[in-house]
PDB file of N, CA and C in Angstrom:
ATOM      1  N   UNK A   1     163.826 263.181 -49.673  1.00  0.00           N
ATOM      2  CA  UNK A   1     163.012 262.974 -48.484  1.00  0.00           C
ATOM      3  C   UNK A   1     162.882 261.471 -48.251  1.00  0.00           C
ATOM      4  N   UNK A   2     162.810 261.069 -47.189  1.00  0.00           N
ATOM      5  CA  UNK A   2     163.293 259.503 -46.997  1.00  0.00           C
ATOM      6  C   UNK A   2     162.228 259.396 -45.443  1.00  0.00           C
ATOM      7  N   UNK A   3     160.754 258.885 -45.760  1.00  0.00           N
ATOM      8  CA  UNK A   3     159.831 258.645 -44.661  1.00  0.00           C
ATOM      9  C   UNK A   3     160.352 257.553 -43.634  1.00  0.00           C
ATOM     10  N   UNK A   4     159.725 257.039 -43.007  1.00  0.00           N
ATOM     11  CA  UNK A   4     160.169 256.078 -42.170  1.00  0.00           C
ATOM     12  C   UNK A   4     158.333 255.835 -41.152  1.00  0.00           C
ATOM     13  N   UNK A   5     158.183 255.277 -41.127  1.00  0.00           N
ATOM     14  CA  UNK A   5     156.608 254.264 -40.292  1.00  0.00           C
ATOM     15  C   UNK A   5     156.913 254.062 -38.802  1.00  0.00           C
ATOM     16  N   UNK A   6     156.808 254.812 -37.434  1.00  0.00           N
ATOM     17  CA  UNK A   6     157.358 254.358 -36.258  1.00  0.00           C
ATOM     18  C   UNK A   6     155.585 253.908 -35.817  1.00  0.00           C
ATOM     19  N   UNK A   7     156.124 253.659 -34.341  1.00  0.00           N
ATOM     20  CA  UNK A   7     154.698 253.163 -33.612  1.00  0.00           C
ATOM     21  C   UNK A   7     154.789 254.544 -32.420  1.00  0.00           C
ATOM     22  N   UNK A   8     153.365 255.075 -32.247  1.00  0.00           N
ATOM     23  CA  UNK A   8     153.422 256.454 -31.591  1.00  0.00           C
ATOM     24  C   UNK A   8     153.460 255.978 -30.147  1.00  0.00           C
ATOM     25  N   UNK A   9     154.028 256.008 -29.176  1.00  0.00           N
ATOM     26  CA  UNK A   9     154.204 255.587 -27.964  1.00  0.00           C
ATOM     27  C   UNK A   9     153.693 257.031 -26.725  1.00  0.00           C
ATOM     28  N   UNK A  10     153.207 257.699 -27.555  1.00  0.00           N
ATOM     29  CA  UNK A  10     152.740 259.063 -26.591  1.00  0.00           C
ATOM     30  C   UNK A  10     151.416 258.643 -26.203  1.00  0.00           C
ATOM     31  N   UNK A  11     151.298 259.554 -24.674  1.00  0.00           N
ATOM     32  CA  UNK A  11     149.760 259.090 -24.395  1.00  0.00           C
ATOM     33  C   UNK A  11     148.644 259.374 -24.917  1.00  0.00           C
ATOM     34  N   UNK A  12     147.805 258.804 -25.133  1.00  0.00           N
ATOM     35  CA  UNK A  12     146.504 258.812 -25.792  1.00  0.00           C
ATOM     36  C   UNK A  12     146.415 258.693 -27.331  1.00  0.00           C
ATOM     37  N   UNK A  13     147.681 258.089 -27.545  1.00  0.00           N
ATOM     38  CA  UNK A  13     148.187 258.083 -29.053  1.00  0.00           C
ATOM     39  C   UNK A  13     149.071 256.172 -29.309  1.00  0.00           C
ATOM     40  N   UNK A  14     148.951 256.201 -28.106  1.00  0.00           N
ATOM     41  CA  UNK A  14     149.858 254.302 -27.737  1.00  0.00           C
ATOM     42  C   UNK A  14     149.460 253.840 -28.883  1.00  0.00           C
ATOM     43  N   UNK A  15     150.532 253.137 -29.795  1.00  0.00           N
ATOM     44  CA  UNK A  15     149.733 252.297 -30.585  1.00  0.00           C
ATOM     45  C   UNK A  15     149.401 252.311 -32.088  1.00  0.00           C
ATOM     46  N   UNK A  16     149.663 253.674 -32.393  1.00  0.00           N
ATOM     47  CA  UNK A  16     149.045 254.406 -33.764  1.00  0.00           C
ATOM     48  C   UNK A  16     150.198 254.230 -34.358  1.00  0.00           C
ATOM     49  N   UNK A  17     150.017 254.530 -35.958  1.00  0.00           N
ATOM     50  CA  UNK A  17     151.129 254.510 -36.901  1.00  0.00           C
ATOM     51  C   UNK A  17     151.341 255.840 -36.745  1.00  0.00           C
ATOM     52  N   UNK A  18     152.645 256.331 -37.452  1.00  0.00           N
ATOM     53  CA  UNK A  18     153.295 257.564 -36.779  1.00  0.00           C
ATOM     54  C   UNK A  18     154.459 257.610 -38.261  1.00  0.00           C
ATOM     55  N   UNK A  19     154.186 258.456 -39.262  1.00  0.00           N
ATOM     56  CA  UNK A  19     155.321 258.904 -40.487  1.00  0.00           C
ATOM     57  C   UNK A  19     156.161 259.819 -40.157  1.00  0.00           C
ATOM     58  N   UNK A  20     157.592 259.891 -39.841  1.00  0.00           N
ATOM     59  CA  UNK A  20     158.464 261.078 -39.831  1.00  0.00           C
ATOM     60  C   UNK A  20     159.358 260.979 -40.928  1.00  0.00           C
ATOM     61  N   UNK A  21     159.597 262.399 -41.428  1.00  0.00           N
ATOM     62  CA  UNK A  21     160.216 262.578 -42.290  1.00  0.00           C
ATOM     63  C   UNK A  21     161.926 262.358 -41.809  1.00  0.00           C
ATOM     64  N   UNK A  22     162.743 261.823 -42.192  1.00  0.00           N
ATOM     65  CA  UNK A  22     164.303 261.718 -41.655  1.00  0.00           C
ATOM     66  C   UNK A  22     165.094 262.931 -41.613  1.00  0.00           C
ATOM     67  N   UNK A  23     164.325 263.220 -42.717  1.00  0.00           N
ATOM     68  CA  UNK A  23     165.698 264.923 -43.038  1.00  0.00           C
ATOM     69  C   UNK A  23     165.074 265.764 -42.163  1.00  0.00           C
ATOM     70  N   UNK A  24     164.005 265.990 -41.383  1.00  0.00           N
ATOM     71  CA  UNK A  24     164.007 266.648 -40.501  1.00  0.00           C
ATOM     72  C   UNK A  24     164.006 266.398 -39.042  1.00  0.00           C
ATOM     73  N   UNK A  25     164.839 265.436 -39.231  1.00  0.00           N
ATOM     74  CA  UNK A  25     164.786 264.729 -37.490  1.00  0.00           C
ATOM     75  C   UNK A  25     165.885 265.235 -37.360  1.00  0.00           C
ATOM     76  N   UNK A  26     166.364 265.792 -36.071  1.00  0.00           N
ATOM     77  CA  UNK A  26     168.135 266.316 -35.448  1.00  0.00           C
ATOM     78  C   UNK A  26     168.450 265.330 -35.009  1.00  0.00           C
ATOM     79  N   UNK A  27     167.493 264.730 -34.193  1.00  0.00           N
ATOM     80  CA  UNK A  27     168.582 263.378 -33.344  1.00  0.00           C
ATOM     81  C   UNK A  27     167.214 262.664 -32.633  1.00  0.00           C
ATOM     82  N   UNK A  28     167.914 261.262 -32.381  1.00  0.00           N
ATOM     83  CA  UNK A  28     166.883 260.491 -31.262  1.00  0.00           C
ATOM     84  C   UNK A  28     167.435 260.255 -29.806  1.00  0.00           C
ATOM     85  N   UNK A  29     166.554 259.904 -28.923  1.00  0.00           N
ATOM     86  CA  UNK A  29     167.582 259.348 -27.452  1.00  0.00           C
ATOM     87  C   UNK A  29     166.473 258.829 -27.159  1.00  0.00           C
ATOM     88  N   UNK A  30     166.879 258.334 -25.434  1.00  0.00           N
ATOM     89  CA  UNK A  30     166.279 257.276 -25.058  1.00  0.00           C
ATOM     90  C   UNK A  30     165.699 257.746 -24.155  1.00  0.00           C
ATOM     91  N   UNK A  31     164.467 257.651 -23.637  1.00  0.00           N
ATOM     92  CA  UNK A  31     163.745 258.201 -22.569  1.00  0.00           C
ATOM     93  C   UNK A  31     162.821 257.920 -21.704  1.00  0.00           C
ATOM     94  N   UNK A  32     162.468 257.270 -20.190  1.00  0.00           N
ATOM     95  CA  UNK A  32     161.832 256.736 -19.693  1.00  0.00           C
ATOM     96  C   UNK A  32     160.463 257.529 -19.254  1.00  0.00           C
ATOM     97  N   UNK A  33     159.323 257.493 -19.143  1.00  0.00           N
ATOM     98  CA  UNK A  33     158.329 257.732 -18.727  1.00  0.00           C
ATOM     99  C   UNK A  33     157.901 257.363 -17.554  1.00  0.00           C
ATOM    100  N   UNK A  34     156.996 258.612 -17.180  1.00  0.00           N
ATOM    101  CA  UNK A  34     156.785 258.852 -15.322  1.00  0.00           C
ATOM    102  C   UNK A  34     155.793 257.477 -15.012  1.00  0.00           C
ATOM    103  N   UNK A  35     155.562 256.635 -15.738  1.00  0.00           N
ATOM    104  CA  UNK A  35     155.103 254.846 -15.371  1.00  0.00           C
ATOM    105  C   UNK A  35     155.896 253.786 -15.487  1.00  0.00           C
ATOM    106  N   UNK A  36     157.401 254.954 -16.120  1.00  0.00           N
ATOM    107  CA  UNK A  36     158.668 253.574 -16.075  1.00  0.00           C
ATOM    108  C   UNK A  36     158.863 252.871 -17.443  1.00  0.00           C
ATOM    109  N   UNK A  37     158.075 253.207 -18.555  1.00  0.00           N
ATOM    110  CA  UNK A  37     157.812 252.871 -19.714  1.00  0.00           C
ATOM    111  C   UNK A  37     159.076 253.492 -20.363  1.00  0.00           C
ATOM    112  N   UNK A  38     159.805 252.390 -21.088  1.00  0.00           N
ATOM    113  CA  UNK A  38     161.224 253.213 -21.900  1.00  0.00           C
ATOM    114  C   UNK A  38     160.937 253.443 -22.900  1.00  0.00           C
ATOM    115  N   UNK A  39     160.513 254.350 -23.652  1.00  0.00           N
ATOM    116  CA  UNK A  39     160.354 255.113 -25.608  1.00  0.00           C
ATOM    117  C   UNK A  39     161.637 256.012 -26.385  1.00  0.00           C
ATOM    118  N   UNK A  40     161.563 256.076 -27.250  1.00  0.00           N
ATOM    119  CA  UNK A  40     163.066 256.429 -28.322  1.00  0.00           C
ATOM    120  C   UNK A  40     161.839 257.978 -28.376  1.00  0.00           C
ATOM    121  N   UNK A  41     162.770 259.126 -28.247  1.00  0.00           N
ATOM    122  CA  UNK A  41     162.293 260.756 -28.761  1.00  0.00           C
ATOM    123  C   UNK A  41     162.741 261.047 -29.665  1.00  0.00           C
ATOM    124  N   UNK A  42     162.061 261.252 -30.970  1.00  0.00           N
ATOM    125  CA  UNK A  42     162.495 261.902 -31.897  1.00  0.00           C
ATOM    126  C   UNK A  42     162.162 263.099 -31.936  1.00  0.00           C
ATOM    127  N   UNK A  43     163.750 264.330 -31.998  1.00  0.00           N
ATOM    128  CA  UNK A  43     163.501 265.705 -31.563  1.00  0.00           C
ATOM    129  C   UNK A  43     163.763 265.979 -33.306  1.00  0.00           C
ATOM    130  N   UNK A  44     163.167 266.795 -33.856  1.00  0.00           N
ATOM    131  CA  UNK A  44     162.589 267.369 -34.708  1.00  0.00           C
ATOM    132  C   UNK A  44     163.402 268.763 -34.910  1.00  0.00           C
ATOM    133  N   UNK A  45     163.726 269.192 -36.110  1.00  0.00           N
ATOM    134  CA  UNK A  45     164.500 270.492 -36.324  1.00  0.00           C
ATOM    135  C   UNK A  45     163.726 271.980 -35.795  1.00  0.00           C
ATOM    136  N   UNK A  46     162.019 271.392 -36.267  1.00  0.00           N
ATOM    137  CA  UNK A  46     160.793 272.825 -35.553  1.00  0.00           C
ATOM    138  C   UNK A  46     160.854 272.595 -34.419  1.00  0.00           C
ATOM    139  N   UNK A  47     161.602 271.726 -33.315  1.00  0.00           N
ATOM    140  CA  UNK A  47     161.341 271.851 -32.202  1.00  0.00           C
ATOM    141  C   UNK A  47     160.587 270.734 -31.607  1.00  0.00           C
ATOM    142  N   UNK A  48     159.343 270.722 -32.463  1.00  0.00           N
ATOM    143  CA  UNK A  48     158.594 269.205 -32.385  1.00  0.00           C
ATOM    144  C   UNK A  48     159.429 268.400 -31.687  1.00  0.00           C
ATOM    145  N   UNK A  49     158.986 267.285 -30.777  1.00  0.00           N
ATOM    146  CA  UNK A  49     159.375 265.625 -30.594  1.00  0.00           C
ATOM    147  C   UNK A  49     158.152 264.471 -30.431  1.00  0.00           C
ATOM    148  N   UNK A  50     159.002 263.191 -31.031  1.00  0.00           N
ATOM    149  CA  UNK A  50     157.749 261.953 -31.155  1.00  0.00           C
ATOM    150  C   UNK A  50     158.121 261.007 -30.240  1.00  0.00           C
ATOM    151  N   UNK A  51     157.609 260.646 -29.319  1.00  0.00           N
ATOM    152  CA  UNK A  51     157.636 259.603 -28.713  1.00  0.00           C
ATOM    153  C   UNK A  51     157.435 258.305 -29.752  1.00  0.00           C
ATOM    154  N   UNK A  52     158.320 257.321 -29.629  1.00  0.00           N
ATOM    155  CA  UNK A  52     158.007 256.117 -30.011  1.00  0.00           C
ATOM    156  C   UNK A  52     158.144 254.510 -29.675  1.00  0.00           C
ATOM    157  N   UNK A  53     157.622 253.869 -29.951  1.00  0.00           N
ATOM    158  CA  UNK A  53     157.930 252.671 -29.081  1.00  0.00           C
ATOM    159  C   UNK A  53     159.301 251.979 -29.359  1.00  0.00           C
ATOM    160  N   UNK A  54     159.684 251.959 -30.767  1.00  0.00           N
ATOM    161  CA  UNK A  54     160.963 251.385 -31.463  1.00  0.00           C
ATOM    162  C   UNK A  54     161.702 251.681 -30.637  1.00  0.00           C
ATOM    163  N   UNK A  55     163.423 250.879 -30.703  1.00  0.00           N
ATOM    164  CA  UNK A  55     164.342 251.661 -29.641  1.00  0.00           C
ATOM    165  C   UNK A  55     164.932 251.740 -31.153  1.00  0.00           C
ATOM    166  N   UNK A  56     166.309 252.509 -30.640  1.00  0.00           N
ATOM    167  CA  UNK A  56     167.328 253.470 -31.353  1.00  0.00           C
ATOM    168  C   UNK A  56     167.533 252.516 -32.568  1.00  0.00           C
ATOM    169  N   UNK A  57     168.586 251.275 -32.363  1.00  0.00           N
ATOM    170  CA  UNK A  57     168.710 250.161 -33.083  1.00  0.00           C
ATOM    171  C   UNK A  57     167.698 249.887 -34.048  1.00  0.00           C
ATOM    172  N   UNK A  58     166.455 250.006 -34.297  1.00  0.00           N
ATOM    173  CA  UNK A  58     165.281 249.363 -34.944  1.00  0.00           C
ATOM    174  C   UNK A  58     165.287 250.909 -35.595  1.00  0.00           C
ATOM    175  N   UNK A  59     165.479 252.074 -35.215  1.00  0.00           N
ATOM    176  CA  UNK A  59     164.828 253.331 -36.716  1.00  0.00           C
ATOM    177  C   UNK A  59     166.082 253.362 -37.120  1.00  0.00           C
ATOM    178  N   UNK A  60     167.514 253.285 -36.544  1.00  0.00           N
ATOM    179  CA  UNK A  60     168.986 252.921 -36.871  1.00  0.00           C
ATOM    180  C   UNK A  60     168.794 252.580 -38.529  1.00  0.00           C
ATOM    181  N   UNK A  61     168.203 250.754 -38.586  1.00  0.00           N
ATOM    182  CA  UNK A  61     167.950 249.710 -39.085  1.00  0.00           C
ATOM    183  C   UNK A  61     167.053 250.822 -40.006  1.00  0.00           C
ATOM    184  N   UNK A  62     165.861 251.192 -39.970  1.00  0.00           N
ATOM    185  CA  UNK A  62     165.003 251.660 -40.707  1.00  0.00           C
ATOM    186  C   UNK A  62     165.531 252.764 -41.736  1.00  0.00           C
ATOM    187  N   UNK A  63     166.024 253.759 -41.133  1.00  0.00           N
ATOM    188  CA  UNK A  63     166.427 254.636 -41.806  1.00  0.00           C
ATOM    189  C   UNK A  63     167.813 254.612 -42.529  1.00  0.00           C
ATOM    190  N   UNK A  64     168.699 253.366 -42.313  1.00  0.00           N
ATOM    191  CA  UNK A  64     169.576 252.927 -43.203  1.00  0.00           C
ATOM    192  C   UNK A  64     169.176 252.319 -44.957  1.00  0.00           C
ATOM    193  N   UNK A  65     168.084 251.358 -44.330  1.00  0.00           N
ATOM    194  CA  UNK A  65     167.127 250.896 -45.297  1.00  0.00           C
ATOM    195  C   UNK A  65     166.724 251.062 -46.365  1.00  0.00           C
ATOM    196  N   UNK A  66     167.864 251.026 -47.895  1.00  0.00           N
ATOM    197  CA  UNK A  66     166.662 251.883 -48.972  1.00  0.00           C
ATOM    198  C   UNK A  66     167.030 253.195 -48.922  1.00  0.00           C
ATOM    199  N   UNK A  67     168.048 253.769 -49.089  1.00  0.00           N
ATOM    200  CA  UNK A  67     168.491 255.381 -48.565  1.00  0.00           C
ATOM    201  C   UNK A  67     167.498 256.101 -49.685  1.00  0.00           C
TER     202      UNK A  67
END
């Protein structure tokens, strides 16, 4: 299991620390918000997704990190 620390970029959540586990992430992309705000989605194997502020490059970087 290999955590990773993002910044939560969802509303009413802007701002917060945010732990996802890697082995259960399927994939990330890139996604703009209805104020024009660009955040990275991490879609989740349960279906779950996290908005976050990081872009792709920076959890890329993270989750290479220390395997």
């Amino acid at each position: 299991m290999k955590l990773i620390k993002l910044t939560n970029a969802a509303k009413g959540r802007i701002g917060e620390g945010l732990i996802l586990n890697t082995d259960l992430i399927i994939s990330f992309f890139e996604h703009t918000q209805e104020d024009g705000t660009k955040v990275t989605v991490a879609f989740g194997m349960n279906g779950n997704s996290w908005e976050v502020s990081e872009t792709i490059e920076e959890i890329s970087e993270l989750c290479l990190k220390n395997p």
